[in-house]
C-alpha atoms as a PDB file:
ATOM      1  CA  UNK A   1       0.000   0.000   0.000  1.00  0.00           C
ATOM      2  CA  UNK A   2       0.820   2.925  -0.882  1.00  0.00           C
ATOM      3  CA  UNK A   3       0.898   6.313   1.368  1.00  0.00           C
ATOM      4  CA  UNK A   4      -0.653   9.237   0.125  1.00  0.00           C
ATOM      5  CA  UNK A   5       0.663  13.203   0.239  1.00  0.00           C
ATOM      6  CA  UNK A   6      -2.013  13.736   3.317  1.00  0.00           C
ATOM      7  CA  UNK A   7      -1.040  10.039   4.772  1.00  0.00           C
ATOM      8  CA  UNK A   8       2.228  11.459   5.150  1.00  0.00           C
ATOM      9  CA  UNK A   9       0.945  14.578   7.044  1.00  0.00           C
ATOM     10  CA  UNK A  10      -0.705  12.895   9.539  1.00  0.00           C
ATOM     11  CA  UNK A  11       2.072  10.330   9.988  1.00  0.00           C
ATOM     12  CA  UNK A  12       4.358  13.613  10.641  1.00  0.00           C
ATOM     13  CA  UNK A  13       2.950  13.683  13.706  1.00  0.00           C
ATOM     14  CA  UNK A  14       4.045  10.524  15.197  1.00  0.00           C
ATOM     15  CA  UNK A  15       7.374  12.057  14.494  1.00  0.00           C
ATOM     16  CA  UNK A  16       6.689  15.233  15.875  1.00  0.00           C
ATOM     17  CA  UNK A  17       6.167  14.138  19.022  1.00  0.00           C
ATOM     18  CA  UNK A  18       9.268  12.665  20.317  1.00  0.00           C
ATOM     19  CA  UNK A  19      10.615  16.193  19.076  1.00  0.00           C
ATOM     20  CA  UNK A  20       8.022  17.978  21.070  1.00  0.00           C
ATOM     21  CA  UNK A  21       9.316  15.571  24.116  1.00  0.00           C
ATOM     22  CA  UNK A  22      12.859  16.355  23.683  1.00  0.00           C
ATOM     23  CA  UNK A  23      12.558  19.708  23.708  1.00  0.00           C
ATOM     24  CA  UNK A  24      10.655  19.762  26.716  1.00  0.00           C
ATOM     25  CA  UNK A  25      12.757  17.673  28.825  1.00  0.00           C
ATOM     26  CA  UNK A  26      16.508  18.321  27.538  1.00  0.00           C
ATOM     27  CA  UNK A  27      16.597  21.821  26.139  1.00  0.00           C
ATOM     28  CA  UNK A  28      17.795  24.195  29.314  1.00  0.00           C
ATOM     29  CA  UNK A  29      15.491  27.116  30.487  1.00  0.00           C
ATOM     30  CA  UNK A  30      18.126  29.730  29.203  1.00  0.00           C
ATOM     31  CA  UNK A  31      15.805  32.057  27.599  1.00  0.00           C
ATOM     32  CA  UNK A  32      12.711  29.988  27.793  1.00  0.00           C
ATOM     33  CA  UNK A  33      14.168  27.387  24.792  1.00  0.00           C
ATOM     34  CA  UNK A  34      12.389  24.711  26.204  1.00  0.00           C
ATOM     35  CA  UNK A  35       9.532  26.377  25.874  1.00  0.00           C
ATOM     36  CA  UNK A  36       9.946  27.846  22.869  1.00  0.00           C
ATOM     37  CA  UNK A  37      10.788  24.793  20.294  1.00  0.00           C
ATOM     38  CA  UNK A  38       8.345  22.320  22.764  1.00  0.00           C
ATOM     39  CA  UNK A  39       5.526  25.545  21.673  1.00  0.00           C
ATOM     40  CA  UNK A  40       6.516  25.694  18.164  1.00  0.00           C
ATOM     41  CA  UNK A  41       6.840  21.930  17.585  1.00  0.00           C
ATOM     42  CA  UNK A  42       3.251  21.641  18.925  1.00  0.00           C
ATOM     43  CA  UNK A  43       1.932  24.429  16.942  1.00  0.00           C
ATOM     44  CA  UNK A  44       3.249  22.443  13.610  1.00  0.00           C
ATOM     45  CA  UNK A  45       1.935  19.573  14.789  1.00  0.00           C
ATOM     46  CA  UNK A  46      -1.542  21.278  15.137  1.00  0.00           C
ATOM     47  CA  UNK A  47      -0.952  22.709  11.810  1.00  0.00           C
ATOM     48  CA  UNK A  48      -0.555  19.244  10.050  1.00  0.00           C
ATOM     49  CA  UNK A  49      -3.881  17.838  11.481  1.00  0.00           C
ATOM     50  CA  UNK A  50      -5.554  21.074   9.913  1.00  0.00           C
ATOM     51  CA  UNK A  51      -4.158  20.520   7.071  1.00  0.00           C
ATOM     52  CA  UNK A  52      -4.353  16.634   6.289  1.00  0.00           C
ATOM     53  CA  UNK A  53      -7.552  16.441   5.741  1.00  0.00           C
ATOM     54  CA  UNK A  54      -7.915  19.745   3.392  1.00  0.00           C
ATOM     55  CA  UNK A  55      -5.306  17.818   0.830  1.00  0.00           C
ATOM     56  CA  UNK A  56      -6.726  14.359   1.021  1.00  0.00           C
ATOM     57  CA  UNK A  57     -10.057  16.032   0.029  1.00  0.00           C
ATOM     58  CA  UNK A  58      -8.340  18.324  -2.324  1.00  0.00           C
ATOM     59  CA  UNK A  59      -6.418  15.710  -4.058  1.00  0.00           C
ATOM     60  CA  UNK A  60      -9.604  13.112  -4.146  1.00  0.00           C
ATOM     61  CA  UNK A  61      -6.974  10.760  -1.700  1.00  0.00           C
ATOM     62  CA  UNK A  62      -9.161  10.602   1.186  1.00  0.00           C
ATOM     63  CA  UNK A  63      -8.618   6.835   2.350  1.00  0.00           C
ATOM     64  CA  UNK A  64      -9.806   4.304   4.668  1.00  0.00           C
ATOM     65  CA  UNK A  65      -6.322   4.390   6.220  1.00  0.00           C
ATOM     66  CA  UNK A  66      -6.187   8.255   6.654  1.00  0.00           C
ATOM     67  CA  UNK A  67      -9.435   7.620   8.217  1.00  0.00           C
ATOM     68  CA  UNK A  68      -7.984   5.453  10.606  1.00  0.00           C
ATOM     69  CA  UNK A  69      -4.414   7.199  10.863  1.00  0.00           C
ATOM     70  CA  UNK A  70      -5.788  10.887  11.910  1.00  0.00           C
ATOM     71  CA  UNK A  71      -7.606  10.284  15.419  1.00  0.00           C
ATOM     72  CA  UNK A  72      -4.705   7.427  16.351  1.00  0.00           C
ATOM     73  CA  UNK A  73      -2.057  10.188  15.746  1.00  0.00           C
ATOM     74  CA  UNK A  74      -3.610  13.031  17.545  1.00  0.00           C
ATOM     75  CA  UNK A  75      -4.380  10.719  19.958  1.00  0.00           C
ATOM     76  CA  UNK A  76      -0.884   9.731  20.792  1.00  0.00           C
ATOM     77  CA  UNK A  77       0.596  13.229  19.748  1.00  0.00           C
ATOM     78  CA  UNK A  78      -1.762  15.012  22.077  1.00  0.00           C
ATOM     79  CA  UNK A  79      -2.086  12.595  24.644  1.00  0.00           C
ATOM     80  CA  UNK A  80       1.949  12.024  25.138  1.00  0.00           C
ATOM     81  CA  UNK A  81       2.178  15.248  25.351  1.00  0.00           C
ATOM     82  CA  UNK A  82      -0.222  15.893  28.421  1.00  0.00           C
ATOM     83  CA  UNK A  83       1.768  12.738  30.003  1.00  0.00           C
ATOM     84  CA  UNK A  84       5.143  14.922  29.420  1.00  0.00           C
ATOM     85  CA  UNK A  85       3.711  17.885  30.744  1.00  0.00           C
ATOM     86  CA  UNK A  86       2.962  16.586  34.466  1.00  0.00           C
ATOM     87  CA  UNK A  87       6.665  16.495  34.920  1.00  0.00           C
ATOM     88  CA  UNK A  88       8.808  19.494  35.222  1.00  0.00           C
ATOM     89  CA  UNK A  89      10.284  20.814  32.188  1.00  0.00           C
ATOM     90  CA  UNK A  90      13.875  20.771  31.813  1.00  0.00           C
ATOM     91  CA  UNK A  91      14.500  19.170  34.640  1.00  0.00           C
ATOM     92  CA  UNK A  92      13.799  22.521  36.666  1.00  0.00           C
ATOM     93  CA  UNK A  93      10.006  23.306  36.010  1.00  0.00           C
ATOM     94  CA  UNK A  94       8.159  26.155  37.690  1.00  0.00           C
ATOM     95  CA  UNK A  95       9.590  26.707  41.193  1.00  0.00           C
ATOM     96  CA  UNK A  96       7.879  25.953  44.735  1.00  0.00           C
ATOM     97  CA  UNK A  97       8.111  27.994  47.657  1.00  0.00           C
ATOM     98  CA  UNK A  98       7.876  26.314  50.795  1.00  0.00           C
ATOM     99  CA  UNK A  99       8.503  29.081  53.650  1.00  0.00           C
ATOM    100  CA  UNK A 100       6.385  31.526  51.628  1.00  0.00           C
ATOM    101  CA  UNK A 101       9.322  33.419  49.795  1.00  0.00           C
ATOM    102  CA  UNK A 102       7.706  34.589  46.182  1.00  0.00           C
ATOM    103  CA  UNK A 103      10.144  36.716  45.691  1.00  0.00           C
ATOM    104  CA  UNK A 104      11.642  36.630  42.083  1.00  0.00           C
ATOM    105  CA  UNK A 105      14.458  34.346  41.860  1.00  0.00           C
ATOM    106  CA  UNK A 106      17.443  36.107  40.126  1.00  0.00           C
ATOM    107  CA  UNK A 107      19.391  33.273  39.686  1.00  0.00           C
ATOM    108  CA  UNK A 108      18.266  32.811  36.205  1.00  0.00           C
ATOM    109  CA  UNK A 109      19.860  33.200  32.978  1.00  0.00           C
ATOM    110  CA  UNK A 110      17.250  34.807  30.208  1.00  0.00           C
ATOM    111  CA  UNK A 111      13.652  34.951  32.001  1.00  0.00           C
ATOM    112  CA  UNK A 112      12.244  35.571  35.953  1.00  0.00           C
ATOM    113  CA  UNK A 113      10.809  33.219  37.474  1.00  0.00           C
ATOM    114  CA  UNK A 114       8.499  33.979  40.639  1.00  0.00           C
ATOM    115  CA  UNK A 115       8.051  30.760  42.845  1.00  0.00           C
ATOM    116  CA  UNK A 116       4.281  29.682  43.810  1.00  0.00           C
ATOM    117  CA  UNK A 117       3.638  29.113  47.199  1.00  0.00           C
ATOM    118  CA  UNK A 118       3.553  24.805  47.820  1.00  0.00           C
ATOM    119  CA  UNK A 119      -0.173  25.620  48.838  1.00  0.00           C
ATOM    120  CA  UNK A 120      -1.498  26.767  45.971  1.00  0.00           C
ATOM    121  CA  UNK A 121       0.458  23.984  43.576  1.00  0.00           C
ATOM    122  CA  UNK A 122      -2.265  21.416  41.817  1.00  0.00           C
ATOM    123  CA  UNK A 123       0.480  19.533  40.056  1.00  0.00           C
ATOM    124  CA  UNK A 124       3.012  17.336  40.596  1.00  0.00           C
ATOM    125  CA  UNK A 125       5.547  18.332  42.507  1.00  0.00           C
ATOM    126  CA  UNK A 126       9.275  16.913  42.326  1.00  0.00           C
ATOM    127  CA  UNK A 127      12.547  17.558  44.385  1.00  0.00           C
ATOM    128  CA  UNK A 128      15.220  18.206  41.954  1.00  0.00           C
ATOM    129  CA  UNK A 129      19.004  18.259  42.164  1.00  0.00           C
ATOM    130  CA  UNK A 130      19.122  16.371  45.671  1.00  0.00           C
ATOM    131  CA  UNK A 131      22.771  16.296  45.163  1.00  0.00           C
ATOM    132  CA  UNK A 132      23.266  20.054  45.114  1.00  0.00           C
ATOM    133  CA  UNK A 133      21.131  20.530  47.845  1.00  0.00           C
ATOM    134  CA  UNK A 134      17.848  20.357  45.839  1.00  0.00           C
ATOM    135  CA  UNK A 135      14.706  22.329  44.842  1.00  0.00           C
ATOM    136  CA  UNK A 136      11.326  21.895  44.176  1.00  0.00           C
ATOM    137  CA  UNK A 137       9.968  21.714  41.250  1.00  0.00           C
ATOM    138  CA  UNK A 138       6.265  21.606  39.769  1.00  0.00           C
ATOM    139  CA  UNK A 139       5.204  19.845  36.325  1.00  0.00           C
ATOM    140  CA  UNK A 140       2.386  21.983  34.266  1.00  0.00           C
ATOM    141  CA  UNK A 141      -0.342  20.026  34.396  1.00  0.00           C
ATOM    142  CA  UNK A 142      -2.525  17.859  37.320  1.00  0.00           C
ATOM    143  CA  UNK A 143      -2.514  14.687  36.777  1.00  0.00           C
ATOM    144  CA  UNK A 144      -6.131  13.494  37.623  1.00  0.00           C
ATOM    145  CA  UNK A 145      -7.588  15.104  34.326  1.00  0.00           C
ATOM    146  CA  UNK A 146      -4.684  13.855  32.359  1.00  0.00           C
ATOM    147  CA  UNK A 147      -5.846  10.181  33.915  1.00  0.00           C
ATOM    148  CA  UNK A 148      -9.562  11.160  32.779  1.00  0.00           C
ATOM    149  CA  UNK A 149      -8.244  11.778  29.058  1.00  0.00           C
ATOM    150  CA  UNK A 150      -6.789   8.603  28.976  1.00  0.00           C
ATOM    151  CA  UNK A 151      -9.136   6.817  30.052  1.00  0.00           C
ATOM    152  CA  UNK A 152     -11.330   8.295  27.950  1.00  0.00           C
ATOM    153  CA  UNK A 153      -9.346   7.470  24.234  1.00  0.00           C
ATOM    154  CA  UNK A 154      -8.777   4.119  25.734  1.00  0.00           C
ATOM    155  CA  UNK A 155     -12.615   3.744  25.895  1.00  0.00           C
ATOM    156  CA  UNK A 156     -13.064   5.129  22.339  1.00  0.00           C
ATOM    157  CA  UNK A 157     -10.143   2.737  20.837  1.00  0.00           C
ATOM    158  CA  UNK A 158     -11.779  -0.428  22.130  1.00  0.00           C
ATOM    159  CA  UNK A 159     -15.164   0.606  20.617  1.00  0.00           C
ATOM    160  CA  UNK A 160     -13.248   1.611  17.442  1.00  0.00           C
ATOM    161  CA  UNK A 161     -11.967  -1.359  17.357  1.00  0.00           C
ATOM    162  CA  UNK A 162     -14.597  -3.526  18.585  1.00  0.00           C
ATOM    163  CA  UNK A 163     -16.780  -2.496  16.180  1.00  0.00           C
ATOM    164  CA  UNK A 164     -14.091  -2.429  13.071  1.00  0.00           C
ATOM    165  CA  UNK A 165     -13.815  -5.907  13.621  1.00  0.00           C
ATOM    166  CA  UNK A 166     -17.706  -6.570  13.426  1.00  0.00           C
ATOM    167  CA  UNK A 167     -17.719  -4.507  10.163  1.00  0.00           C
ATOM    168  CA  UNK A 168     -19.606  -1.894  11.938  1.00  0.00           C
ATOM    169  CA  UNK A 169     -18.462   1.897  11.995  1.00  0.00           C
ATOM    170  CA  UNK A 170     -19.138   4.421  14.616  1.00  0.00           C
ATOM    171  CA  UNK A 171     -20.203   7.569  13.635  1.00  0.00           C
ATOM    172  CA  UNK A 172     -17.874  10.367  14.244  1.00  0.00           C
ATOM    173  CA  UNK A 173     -18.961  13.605  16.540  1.00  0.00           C
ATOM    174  CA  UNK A 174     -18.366  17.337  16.133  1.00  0.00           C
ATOM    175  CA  UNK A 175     -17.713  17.232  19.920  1.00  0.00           C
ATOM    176  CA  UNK A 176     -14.520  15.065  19.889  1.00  0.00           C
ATOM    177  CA  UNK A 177     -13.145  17.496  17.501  1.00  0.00           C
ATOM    178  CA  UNK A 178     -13.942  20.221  19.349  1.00  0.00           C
ATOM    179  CA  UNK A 179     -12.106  18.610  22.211  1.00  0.00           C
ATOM    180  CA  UNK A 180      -8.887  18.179  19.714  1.00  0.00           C
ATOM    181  CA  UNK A 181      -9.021  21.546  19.061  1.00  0.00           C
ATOM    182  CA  UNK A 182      -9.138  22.537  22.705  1.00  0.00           C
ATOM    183  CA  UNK A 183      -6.349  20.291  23.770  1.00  0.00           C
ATOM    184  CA  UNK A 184      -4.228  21.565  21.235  1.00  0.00           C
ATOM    185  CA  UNK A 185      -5.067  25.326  21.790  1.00  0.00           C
ATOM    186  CA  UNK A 186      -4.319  24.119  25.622  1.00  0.00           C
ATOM    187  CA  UNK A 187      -0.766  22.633  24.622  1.00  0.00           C
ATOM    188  CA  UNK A 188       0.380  25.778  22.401  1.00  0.00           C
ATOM    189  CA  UNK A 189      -0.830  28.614  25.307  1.00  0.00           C
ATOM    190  CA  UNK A 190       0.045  26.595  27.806  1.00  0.00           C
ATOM    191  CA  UNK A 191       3.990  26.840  26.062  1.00  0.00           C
ATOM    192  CA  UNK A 192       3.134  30.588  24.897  1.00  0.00           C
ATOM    193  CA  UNK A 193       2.563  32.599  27.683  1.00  0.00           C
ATOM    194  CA  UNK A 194       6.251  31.398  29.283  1.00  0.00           C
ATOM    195  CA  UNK A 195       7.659  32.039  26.454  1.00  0.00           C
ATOM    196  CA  UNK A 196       6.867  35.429  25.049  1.00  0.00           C
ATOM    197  CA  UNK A 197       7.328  37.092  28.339  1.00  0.00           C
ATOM    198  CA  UNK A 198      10.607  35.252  29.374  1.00  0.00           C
ATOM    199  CA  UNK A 199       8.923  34.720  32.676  1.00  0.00           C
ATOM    200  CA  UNK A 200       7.439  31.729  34.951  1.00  0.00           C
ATOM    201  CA  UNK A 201       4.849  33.188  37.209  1.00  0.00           C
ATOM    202  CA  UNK A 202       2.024  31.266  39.224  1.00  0.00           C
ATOM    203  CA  UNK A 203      -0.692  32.159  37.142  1.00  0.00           C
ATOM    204  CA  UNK A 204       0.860  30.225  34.229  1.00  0.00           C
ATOM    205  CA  UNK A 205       0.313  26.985  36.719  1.00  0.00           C
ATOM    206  CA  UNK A 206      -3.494  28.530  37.128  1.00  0.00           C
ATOM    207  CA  UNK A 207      -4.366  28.543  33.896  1.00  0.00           C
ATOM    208  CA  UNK A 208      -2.978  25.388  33.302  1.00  0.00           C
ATOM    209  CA  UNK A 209      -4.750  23.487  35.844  1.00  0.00           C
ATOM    210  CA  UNK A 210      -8.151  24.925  34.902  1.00  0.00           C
ATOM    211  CA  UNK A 211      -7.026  24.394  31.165  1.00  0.00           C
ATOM    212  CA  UNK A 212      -6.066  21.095  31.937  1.00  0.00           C
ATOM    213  CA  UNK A 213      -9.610  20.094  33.619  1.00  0.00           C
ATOM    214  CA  UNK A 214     -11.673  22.122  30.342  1.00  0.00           C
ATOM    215  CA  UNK A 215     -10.086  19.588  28.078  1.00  0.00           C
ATOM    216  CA  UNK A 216     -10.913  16.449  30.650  1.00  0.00           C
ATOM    217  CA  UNK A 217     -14.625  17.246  31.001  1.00  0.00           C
ATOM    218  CA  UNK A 218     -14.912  18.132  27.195  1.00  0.00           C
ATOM    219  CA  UNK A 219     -13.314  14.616  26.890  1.00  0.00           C
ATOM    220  CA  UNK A 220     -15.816  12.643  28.754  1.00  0.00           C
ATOM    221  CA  UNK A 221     -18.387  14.278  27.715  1.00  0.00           C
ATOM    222  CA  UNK A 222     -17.677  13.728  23.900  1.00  0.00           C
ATOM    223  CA  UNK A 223     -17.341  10.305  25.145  1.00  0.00           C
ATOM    224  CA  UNK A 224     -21.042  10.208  26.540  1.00  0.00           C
ATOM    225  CA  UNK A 225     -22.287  11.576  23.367  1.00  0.00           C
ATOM    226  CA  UNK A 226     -20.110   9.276  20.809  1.00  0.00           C
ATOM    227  CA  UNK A 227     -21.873   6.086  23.183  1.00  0.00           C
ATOM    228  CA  UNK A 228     -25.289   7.513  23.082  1.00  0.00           C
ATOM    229  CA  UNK A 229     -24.996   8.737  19.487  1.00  0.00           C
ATOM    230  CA  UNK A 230     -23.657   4.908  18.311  1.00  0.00           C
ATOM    231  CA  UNK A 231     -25.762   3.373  21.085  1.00  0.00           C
ATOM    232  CA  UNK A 232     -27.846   0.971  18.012  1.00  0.00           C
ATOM    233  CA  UNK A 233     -24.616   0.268  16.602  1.00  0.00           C
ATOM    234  CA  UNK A 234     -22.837  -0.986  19.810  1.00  0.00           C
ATOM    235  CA  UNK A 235     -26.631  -3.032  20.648  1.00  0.00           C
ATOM    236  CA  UNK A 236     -25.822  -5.113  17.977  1.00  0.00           C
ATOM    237  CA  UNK A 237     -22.370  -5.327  18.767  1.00  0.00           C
ATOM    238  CA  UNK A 238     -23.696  -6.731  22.089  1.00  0.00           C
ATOM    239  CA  UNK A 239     -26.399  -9.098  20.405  1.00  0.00           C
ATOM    240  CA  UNK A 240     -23.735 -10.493  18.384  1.00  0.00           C
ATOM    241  CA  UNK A 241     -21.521 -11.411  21.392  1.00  0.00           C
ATOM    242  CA  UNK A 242     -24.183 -12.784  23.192  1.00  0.00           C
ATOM    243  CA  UNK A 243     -25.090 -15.011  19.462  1.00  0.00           C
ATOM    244  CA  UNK A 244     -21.877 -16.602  19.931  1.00  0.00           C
ATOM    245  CA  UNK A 245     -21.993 -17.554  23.111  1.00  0.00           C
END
């Protein structure tokens, strides 16, 4: 088989990502770089799923497998890179204060960054450096509506599949892609707003978190409605299982 221009598009993704993932974790703070190339990867990333499908349908070379390809690789594009984002990015993330102490830290090479106070930190939050003495350090995003996303695709991928292999095909909904387009708006701003203002502040974490839990409840409930929507075509998928029984 053969892949076509658009094919190739959305299978840039899959190689976008480890990009995206390197950048995050290995590129230093200096100047915000991490957050810079992570942003800009993502943003090309989010540019090839908008574009995919305009030049399969341009270039009549819409397929069954592009059909199949797109939601897989957003899925693991967008989804890997909520799963990078709960730990802190390059190995120094946004900075707790324990004792209260906001006060910029000046120590920094290219940006400010102003620490949050531990009690108002939703995400994950690591000691770093234990060797030198050690810091703390926060990831971007909470981790329980990262664990509600997942759960979520892996719920859709076993009816997907479930079905496929019954010959049956579950309609798609305009909520799941609003939900893609909010989870990638949510990786790009949550990258952004570091990054143009050379600066980690506690609001950043804010609007994460509460970015973060959007996407999770527009995820389960564009699962609800893709279950109820298909609910005749998963019946039979249940009345054939119980056939063979």
């Amino acid at each position: 088989m053969s892949l076509t221009l658009a094919d190739k598009i959305t299978l840039a993704r899959l190689g976008l990502m480890p990009l995206a993932v390197a950048a995050y974790l290995y590129l230093p703070l200096t100047h915000c770089l991490a957050f810079w190339f992570c942003g800009w990867i993502c943003a090309f990333a989010e540019f090839t799923d908008y574009v995919d499908g305009k030049v399969a349908r341009s270039r009549g070379e819409v397929s069954d497998f592009g059909k199949l390809a797109d939601p897989f690789c957003d899925v693991i594009y967008r989804i890997g890179m909520f799963l990078v984002f709960l730990i802190p990015i390059a190995g120094v993330g946004y900075p707790v204060a324990m004792q209260g102490d906001v006060s910029p830290l000046l120590n920094t090479v290219g940006y400010t960054a102003t620490p949050t106070p531990f009690q108002d930190i939703h995400q994950l939050v690591f000691v770093l450096n234990a060797n030198d003495g050690g810091h703390l350090g926060a990831g971007l995003v909470p981790w329980l509506p990262v664990a509600l996303m997942v759960l979520r695709e892996l719920v859709a991928g076993a009816l997907r599949a479930m079905t496929a292999s019954r010959g049956l095909v579950l309609a798609a909904r305009t909520s799941g892609k609003i939900k893609a387009w909010f989870q990638g708006v949510t990786l790009i701003t949550i990258m952004a707003f570091p990054a143009f203002w050379f600066r980690l502040e506690p609001w950043h974490l804010t609007y994460a978190f509460y970015a973060t839990w959007a996407c999770a409840i527009l995820s389960v409930i564009s699962i609800i409605e893709y279950i109820w929507v298909n609910r005749l075509i998963l019946s039979q998928l249940s009345g054939h299982a119980q056939a063979t029984k």
